[in-house]
PDB file of N, CA and C in Angstrom:
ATOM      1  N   UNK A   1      19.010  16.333  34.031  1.00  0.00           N
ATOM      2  CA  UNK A   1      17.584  16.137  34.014  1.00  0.00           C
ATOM      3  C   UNK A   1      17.026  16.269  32.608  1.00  0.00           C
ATOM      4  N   UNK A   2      17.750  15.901  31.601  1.00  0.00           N
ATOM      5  CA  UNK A   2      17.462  17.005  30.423  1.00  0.00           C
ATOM      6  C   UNK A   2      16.541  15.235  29.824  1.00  0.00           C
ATOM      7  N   UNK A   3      15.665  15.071  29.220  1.00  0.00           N
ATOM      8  CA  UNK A   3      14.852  14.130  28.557  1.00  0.00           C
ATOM      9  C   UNK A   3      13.843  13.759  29.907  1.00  0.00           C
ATOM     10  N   UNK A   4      14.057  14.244  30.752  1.00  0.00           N
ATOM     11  CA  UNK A   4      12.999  13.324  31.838  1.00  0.00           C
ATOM     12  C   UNK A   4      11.764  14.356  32.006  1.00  0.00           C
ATOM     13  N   UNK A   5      10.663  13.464  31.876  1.00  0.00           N
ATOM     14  CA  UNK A   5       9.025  14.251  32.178  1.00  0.00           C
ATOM     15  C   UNK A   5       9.392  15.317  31.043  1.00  0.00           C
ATOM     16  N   UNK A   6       9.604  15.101  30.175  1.00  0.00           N
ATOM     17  CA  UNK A   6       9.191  16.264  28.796  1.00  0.00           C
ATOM     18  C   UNK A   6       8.584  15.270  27.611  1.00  0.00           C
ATOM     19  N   UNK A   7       7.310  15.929  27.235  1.00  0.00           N
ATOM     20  CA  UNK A   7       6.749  15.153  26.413  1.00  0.00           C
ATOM     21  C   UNK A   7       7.221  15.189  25.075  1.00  0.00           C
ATOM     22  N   UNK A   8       8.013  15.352  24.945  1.00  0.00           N
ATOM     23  CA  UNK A   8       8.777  15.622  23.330  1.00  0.00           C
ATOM     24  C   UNK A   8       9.694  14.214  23.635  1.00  0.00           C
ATOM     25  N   UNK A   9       9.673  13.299  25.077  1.00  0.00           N
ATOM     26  CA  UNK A   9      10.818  12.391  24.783  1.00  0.00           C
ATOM     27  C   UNK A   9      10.007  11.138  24.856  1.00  0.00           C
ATOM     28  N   UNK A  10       9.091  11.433  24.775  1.00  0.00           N
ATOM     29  CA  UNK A  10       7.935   9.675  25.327  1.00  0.00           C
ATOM     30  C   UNK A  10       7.856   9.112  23.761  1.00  0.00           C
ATOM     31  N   UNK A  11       8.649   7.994  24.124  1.00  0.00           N
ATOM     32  CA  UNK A  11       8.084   7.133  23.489  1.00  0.00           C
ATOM     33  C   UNK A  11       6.656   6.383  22.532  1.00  0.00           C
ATOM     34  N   UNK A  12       6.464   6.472  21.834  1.00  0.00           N
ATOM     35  CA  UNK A  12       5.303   6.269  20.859  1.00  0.00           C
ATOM     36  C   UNK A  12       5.235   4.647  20.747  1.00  0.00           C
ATOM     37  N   UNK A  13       4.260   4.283  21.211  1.00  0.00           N
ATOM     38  CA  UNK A  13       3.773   2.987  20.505  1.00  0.00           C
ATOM     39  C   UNK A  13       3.466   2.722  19.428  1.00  0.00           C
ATOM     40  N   UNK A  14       3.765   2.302  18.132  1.00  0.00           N
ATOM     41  CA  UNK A  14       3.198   1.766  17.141  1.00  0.00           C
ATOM     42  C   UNK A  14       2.420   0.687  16.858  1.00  0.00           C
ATOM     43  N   UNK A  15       0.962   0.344  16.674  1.00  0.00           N
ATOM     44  CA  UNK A  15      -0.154  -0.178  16.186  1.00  0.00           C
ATOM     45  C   UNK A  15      -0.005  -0.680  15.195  1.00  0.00           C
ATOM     46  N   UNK A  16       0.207  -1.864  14.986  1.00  0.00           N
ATOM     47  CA  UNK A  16       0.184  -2.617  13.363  1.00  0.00           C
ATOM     48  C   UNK A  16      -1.191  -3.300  13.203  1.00  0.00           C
ATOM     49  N   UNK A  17      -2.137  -2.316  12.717  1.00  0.00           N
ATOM     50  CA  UNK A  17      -3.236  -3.148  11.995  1.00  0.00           C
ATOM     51  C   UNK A  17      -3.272  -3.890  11.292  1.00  0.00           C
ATOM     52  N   UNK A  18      -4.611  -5.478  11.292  1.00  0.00           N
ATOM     53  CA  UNK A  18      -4.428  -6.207  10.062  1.00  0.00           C
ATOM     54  C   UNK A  18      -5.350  -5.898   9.417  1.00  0.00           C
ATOM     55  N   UNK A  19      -5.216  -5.228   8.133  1.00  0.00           N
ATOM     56  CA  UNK A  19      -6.339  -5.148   7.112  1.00  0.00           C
ATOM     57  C   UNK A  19      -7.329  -6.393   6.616  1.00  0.00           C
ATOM     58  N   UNK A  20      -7.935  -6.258   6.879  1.00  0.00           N
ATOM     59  CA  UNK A  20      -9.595  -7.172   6.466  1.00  0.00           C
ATOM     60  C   UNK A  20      -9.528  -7.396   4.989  1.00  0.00           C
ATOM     61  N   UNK A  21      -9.410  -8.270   4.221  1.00  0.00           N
ATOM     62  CA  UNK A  21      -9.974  -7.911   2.752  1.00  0.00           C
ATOM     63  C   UNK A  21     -11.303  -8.022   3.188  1.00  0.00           C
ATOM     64  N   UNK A  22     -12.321  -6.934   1.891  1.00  0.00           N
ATOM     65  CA  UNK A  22     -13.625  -6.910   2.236  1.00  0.00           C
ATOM     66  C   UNK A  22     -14.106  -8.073   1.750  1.00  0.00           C
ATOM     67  N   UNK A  23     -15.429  -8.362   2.406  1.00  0.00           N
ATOM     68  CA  UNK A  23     -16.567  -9.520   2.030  1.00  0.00           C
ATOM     69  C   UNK A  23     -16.904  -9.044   0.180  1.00  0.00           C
ATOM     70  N   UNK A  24     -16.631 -10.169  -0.378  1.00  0.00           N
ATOM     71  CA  UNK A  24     -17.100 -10.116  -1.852  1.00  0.00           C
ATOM     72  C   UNK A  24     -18.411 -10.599  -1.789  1.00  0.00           C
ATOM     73  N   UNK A  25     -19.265  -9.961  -3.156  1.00  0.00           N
ATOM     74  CA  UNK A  25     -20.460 -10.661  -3.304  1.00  0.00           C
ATOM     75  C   UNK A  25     -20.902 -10.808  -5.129  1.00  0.00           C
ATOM     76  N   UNK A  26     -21.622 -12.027  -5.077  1.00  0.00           N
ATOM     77  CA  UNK A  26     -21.793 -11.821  -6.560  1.00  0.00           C
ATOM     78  C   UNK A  26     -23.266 -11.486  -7.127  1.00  0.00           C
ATOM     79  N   UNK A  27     -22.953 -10.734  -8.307  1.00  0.00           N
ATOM     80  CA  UNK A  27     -24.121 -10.307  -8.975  1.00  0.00           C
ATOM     81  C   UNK A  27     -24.967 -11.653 -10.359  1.00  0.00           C
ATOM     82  N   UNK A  28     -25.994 -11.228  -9.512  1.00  0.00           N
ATOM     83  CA  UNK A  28     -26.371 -12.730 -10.218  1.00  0.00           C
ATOM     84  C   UNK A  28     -28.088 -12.575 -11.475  1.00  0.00           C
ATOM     85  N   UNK A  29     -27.749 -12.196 -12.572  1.00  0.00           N
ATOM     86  CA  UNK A  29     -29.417 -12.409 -13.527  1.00  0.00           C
ATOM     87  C   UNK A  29     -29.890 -13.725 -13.589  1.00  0.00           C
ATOM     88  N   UNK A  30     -31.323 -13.146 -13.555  1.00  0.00           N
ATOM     89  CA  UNK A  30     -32.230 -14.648 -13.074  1.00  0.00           C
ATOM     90  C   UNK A  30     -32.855 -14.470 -15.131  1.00  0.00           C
ATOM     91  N   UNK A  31     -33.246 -15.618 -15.065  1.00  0.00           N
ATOM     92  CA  UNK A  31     -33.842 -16.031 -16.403  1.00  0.00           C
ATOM     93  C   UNK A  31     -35.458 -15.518 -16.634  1.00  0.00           C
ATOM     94  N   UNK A  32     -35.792 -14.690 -17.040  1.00  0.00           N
ATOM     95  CA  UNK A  32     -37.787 -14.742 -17.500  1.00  0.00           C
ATOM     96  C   UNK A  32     -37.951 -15.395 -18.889  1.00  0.00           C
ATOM     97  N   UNK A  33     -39.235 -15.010 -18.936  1.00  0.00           N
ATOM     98  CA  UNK A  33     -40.044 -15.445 -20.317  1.00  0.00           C
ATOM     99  C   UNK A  33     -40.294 -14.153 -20.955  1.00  0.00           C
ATOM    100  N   UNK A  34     -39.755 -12.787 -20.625  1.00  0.00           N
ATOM    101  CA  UNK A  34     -40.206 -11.720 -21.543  1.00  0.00           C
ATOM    102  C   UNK A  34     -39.662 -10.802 -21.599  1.00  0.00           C
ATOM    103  N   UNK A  35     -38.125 -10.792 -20.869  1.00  0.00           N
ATOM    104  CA  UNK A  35     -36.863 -10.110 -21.124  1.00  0.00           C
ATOM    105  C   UNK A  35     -36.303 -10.771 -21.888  1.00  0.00           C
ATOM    106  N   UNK A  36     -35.915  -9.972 -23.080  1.00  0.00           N
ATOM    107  CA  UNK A  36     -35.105 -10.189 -24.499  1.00  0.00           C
ATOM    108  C   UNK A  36     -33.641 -10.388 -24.382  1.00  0.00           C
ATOM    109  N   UNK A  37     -33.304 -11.234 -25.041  1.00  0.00           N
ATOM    110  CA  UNK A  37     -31.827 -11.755 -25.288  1.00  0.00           C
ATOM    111  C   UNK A  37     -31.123 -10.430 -25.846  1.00  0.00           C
ATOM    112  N   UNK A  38     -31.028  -9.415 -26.298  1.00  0.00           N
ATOM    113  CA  UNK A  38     -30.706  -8.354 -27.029  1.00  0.00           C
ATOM    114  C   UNK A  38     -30.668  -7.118 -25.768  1.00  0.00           C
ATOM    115  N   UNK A  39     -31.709  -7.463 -25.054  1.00  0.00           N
ATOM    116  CA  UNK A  39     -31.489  -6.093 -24.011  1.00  0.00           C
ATOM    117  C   UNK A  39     -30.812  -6.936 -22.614  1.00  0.00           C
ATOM    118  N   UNK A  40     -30.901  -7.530 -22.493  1.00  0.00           N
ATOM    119  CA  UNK A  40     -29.705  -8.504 -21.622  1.00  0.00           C
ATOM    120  C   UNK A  40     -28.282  -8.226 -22.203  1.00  0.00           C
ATOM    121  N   UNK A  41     -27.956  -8.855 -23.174  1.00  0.00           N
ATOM    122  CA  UNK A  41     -26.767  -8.784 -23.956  1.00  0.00           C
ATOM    123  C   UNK A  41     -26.371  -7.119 -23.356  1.00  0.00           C
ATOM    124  N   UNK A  42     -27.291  -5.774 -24.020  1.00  0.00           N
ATOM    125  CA  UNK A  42     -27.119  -4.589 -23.927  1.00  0.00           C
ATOM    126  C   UNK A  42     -27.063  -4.268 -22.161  1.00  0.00           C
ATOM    127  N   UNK A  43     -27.053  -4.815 -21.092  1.00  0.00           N
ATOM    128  CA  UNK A  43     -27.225  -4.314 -19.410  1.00  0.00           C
ATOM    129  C   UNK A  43     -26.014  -5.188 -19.320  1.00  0.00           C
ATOM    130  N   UNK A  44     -25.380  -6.542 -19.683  1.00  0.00           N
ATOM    131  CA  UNK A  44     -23.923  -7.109 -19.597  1.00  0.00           C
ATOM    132  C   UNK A  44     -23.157  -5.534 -20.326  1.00  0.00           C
ATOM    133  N   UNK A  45     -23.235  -5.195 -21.220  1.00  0.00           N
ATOM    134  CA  UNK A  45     -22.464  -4.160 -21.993  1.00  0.00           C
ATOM    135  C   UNK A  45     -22.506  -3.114 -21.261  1.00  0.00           C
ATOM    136  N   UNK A  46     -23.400  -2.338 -20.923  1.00  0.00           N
ATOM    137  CA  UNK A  46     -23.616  -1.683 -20.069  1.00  0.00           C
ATOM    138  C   UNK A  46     -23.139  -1.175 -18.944  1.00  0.00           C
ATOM    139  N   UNK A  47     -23.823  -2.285 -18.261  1.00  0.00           N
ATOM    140  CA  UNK A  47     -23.983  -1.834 -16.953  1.00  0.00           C
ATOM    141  C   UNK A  47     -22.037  -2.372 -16.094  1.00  0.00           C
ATOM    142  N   UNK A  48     -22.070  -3.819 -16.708  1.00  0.00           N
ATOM    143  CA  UNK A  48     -20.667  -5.103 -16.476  1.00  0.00           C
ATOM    144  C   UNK A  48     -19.784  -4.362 -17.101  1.00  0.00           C
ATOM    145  N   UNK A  49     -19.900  -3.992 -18.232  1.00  0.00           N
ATOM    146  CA  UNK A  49     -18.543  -3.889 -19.358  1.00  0.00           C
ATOM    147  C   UNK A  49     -17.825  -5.029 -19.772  1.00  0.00           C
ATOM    148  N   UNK A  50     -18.718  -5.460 -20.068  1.00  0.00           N
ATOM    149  CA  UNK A  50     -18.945  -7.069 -20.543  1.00  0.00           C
ATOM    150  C   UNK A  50     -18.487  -7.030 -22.168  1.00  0.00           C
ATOM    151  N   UNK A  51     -17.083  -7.372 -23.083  1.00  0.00           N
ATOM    152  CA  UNK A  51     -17.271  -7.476 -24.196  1.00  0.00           C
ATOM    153  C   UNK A  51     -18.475  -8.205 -25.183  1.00  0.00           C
ATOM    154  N   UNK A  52     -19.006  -8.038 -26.341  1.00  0.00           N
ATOM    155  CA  UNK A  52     -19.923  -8.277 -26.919  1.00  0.00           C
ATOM    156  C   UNK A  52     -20.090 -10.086 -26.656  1.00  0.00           C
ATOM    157  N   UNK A  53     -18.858 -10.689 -26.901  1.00  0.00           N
ATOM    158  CA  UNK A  53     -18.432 -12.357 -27.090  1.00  0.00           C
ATOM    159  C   UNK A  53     -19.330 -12.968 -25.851  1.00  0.00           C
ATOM    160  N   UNK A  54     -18.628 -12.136 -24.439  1.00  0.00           N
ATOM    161  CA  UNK A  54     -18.806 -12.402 -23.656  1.00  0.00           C
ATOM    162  C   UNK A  54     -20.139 -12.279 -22.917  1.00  0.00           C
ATOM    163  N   UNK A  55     -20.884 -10.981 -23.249  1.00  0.00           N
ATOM    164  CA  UNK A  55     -22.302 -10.552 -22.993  1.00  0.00           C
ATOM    165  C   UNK A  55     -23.113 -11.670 -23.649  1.00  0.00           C
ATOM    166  N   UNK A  56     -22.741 -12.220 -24.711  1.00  0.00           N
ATOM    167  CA  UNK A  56     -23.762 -12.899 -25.168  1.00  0.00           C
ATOM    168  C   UNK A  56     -23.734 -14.358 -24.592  1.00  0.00           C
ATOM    169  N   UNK A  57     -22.160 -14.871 -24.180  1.00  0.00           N
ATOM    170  CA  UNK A  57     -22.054 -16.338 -23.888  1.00  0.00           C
ATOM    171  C   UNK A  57     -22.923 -16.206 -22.277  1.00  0.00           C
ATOM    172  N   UNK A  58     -22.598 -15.069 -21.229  1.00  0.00           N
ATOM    173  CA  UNK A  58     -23.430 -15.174 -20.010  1.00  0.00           C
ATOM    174  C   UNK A  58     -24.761 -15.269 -20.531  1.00  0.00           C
ATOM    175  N   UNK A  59     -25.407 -14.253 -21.265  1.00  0.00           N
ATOM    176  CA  UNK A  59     -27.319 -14.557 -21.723  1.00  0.00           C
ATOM    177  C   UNK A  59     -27.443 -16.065 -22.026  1.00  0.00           C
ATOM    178  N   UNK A  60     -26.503 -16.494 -22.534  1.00  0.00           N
ATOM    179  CA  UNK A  60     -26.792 -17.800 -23.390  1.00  0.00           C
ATOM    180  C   UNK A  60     -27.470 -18.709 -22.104  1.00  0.00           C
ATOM    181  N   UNK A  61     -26.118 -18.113 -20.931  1.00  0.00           N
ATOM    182  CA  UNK A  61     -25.681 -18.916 -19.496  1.00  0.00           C
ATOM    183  C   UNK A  61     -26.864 -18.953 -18.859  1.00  0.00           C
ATOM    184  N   UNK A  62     -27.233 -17.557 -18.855  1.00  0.00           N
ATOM    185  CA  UNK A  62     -28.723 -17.553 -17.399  1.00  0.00           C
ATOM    186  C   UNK A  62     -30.027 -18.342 -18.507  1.00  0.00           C
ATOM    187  N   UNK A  63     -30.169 -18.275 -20.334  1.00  0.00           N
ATOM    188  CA  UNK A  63     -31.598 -18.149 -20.753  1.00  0.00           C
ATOM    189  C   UNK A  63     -31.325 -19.807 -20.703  1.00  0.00           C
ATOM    190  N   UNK A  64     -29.987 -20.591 -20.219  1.00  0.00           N
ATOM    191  CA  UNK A  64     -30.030 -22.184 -20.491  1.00  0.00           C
ATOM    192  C   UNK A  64     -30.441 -22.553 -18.954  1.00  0.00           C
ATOM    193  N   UNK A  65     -29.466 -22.271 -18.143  1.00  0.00           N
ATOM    194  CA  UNK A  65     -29.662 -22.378 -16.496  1.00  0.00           C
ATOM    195  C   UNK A  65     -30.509 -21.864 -15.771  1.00  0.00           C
ATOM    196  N   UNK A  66     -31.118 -20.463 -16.017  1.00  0.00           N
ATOM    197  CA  UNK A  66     -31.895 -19.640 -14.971  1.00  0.00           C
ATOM    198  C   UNK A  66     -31.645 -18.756 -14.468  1.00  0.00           C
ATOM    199  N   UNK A  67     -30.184 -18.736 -14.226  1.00  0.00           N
ATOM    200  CA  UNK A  67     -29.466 -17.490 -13.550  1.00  0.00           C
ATOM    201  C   UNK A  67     -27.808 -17.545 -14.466  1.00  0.00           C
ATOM    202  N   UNK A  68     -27.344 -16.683 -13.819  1.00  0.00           N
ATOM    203  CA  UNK A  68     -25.486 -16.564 -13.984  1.00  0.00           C
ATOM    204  C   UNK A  68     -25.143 -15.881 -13.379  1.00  0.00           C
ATOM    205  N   UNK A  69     -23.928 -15.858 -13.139  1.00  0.00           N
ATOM    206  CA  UNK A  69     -23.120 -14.958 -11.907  1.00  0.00           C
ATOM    207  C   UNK A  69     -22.668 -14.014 -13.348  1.00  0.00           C
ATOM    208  N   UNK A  70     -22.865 -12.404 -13.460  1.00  0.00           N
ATOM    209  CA  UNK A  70     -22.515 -11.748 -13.763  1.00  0.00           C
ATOM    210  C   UNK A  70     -20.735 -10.504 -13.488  1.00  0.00           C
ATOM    211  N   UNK A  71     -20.815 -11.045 -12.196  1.00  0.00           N
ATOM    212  CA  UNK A  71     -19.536 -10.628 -11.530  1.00  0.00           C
ATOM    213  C   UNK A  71     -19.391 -10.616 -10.401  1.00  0.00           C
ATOM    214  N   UNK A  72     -18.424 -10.435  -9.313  1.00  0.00           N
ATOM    215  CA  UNK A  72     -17.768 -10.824  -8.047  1.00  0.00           C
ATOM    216  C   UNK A  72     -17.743  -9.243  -7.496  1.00  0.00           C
ATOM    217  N   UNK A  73     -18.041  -8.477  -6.643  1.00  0.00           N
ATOM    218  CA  UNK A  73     -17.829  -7.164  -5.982  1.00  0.00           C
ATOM    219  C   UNK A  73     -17.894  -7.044  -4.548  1.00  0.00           C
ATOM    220  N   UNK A  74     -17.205  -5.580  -4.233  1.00  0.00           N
ATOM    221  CA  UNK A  74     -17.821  -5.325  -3.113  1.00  0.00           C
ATOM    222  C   UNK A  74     -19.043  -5.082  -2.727  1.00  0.00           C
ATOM    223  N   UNK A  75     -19.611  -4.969  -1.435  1.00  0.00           N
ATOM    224  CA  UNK A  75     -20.870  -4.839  -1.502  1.00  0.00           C
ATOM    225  C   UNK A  75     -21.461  -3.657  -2.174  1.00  0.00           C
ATOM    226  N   UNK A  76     -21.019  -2.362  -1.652  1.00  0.00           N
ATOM    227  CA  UNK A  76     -21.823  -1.654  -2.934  1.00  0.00           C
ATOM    228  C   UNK A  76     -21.389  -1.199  -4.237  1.00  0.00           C
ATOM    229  N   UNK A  77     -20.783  -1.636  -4.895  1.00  0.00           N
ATOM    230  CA  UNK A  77     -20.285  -1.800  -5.852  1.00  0.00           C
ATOM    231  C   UNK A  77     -21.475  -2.944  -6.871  1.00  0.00           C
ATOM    232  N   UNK A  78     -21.624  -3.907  -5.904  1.00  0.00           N
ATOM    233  CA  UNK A  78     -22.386  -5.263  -6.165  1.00  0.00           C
ATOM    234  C   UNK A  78     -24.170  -4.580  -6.347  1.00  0.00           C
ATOM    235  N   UNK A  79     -24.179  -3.625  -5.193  1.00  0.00           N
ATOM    236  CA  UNK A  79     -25.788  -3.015  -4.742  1.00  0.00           C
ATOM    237  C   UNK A  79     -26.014  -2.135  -6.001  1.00  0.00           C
ATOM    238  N   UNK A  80     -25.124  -1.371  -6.286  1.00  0.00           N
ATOM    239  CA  UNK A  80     -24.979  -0.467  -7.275  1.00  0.00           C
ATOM    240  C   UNK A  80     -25.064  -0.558  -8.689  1.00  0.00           C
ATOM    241  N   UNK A  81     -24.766  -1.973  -8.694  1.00  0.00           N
ATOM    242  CA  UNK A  81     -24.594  -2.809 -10.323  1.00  0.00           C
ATOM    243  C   UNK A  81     -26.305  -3.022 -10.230  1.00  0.00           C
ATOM    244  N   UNK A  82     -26.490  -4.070  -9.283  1.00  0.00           N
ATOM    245  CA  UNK A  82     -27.883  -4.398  -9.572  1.00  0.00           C
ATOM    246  C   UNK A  82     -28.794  -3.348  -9.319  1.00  0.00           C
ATOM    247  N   UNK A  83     -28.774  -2.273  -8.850  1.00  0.00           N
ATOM    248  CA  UNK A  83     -30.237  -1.188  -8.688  1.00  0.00           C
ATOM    249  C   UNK A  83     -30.048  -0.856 -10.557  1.00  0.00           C
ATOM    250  N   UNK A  84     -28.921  -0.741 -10.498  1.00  0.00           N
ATOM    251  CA  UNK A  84     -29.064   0.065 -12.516  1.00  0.00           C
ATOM    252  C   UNK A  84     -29.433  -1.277 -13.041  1.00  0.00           C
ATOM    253  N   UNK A  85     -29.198  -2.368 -12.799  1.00  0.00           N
ATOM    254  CA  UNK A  85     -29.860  -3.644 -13.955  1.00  0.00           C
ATOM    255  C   UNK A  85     -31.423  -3.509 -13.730  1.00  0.00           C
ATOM    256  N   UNK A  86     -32.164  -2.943 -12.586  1.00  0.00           N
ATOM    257  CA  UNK A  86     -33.583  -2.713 -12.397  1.00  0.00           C
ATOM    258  C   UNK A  86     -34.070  -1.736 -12.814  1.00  0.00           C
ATOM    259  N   UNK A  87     -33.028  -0.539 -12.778  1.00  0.00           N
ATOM    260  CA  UNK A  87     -34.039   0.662 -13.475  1.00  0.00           C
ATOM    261  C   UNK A  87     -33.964   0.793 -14.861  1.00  0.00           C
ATOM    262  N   UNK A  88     -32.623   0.104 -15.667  1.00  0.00           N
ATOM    263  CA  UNK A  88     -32.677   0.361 -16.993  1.00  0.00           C
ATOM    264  C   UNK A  88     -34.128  -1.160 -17.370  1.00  0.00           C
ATOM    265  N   UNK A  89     -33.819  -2.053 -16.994  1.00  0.00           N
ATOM    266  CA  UNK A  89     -35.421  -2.557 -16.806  1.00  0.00           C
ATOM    267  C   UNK A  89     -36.699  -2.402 -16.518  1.00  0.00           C
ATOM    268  N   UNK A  90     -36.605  -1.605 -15.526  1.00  0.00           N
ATOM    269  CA  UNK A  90     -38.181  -0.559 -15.139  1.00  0.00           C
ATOM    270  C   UNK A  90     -38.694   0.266 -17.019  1.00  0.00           C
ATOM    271  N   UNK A  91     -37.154   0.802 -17.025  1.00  0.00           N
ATOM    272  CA  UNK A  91     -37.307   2.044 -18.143  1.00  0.00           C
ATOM    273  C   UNK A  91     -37.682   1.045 -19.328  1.00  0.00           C
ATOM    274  N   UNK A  92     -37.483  -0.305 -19.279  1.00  0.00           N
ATOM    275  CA  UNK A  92     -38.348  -0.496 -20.865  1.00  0.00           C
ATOM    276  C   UNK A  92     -39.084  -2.228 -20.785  1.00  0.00           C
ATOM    277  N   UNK A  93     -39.746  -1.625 -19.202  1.00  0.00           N
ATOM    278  CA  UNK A  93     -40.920  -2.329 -18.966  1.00  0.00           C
ATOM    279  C   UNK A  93     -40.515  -4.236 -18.999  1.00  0.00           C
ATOM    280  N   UNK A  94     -39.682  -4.241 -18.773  1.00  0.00           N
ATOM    281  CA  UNK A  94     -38.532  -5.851 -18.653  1.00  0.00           C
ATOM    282  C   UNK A  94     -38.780  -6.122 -17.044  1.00  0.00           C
ATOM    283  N   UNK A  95     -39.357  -7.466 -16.942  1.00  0.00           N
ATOM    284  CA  UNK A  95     -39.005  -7.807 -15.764  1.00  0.00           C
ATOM    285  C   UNK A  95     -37.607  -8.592 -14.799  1.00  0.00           C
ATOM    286  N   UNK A  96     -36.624  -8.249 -16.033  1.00  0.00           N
ATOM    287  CA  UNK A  96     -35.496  -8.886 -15.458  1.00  0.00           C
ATOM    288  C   UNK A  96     -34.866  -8.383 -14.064  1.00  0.00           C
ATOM    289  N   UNK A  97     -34.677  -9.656 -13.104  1.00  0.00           N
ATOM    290  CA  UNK A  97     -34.080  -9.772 -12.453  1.00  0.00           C
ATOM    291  C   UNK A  97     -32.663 -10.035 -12.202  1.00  0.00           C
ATOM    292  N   UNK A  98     -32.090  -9.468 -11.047  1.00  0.00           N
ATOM    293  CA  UNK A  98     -30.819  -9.219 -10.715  1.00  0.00           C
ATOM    294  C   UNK A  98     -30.570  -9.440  -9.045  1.00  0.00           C
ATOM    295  N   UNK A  99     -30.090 -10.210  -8.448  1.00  0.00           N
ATOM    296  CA  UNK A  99     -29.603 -10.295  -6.673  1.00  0.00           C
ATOM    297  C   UNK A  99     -27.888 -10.301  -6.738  1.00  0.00           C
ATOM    298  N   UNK A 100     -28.219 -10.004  -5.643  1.00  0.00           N
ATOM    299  CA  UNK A 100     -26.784 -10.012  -4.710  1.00  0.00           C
ATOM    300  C   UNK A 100     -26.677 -11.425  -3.928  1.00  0.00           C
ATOM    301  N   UNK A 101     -25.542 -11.846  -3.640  1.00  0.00           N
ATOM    302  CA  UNK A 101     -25.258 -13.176  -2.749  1.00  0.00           C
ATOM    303  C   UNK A 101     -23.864 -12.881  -2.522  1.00  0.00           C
ATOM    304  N   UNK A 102     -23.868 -13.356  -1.032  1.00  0.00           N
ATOM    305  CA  UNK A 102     -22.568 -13.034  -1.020  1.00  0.00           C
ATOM    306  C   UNK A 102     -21.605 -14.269  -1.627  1.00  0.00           C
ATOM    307  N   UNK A 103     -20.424 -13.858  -2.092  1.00  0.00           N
ATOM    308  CA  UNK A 103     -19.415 -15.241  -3.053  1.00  0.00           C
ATOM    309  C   UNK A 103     -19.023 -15.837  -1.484  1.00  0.00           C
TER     310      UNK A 103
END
């Protein structure tokens, strides 16, 4: 009788989950008439970690087009980028804009 009705001999099912990659989204600056090319440049550096080359070719991107995709994230990662592109803007009176979309 020795393995029967003792729970030390039952069998275990194993569950193979499929991992989800998460939903990406991109961070996107919109273009004004009175946010400065210099403090843009400085929130790519910032906030992105955007090399200098590169901070300046995206400003170039949104002050020719209107907008630019600043980078690809998770969602709050993405939420998190853009609340700091608004408050270091609040803090020196810039109305630059920043959204989320999902990629």
């Amino acid at each position: 009788m020795e393995g029967q009705n003792r729970p030390d001999s039952e069998i275990l099912e194993r569950h193979k989950e499929k991992l989800k990659e998460p939903t990406m989204y991109k961070v996107v600056l919109h273009n004004d008439d009175f946010t400065t090319k210099d403090f843009v440049v400085h929130v790519l550096r910032v906030v992105f970690h955007k090399p200098p080359i590169e901070a300046t070719r995206i400003m170039l991107l949104v002050h020719r087009t209107g907008r630019g995709v600043v980078g690809v994230y998770t969602w709050d990662v993405a939420q998190t980028k853009a609340n700091r592109v608004h408050e270091m803007a609040r803090e020196q009176e810039f109305p630059l804009r920043c959204t989320v979309e999902e990629a």
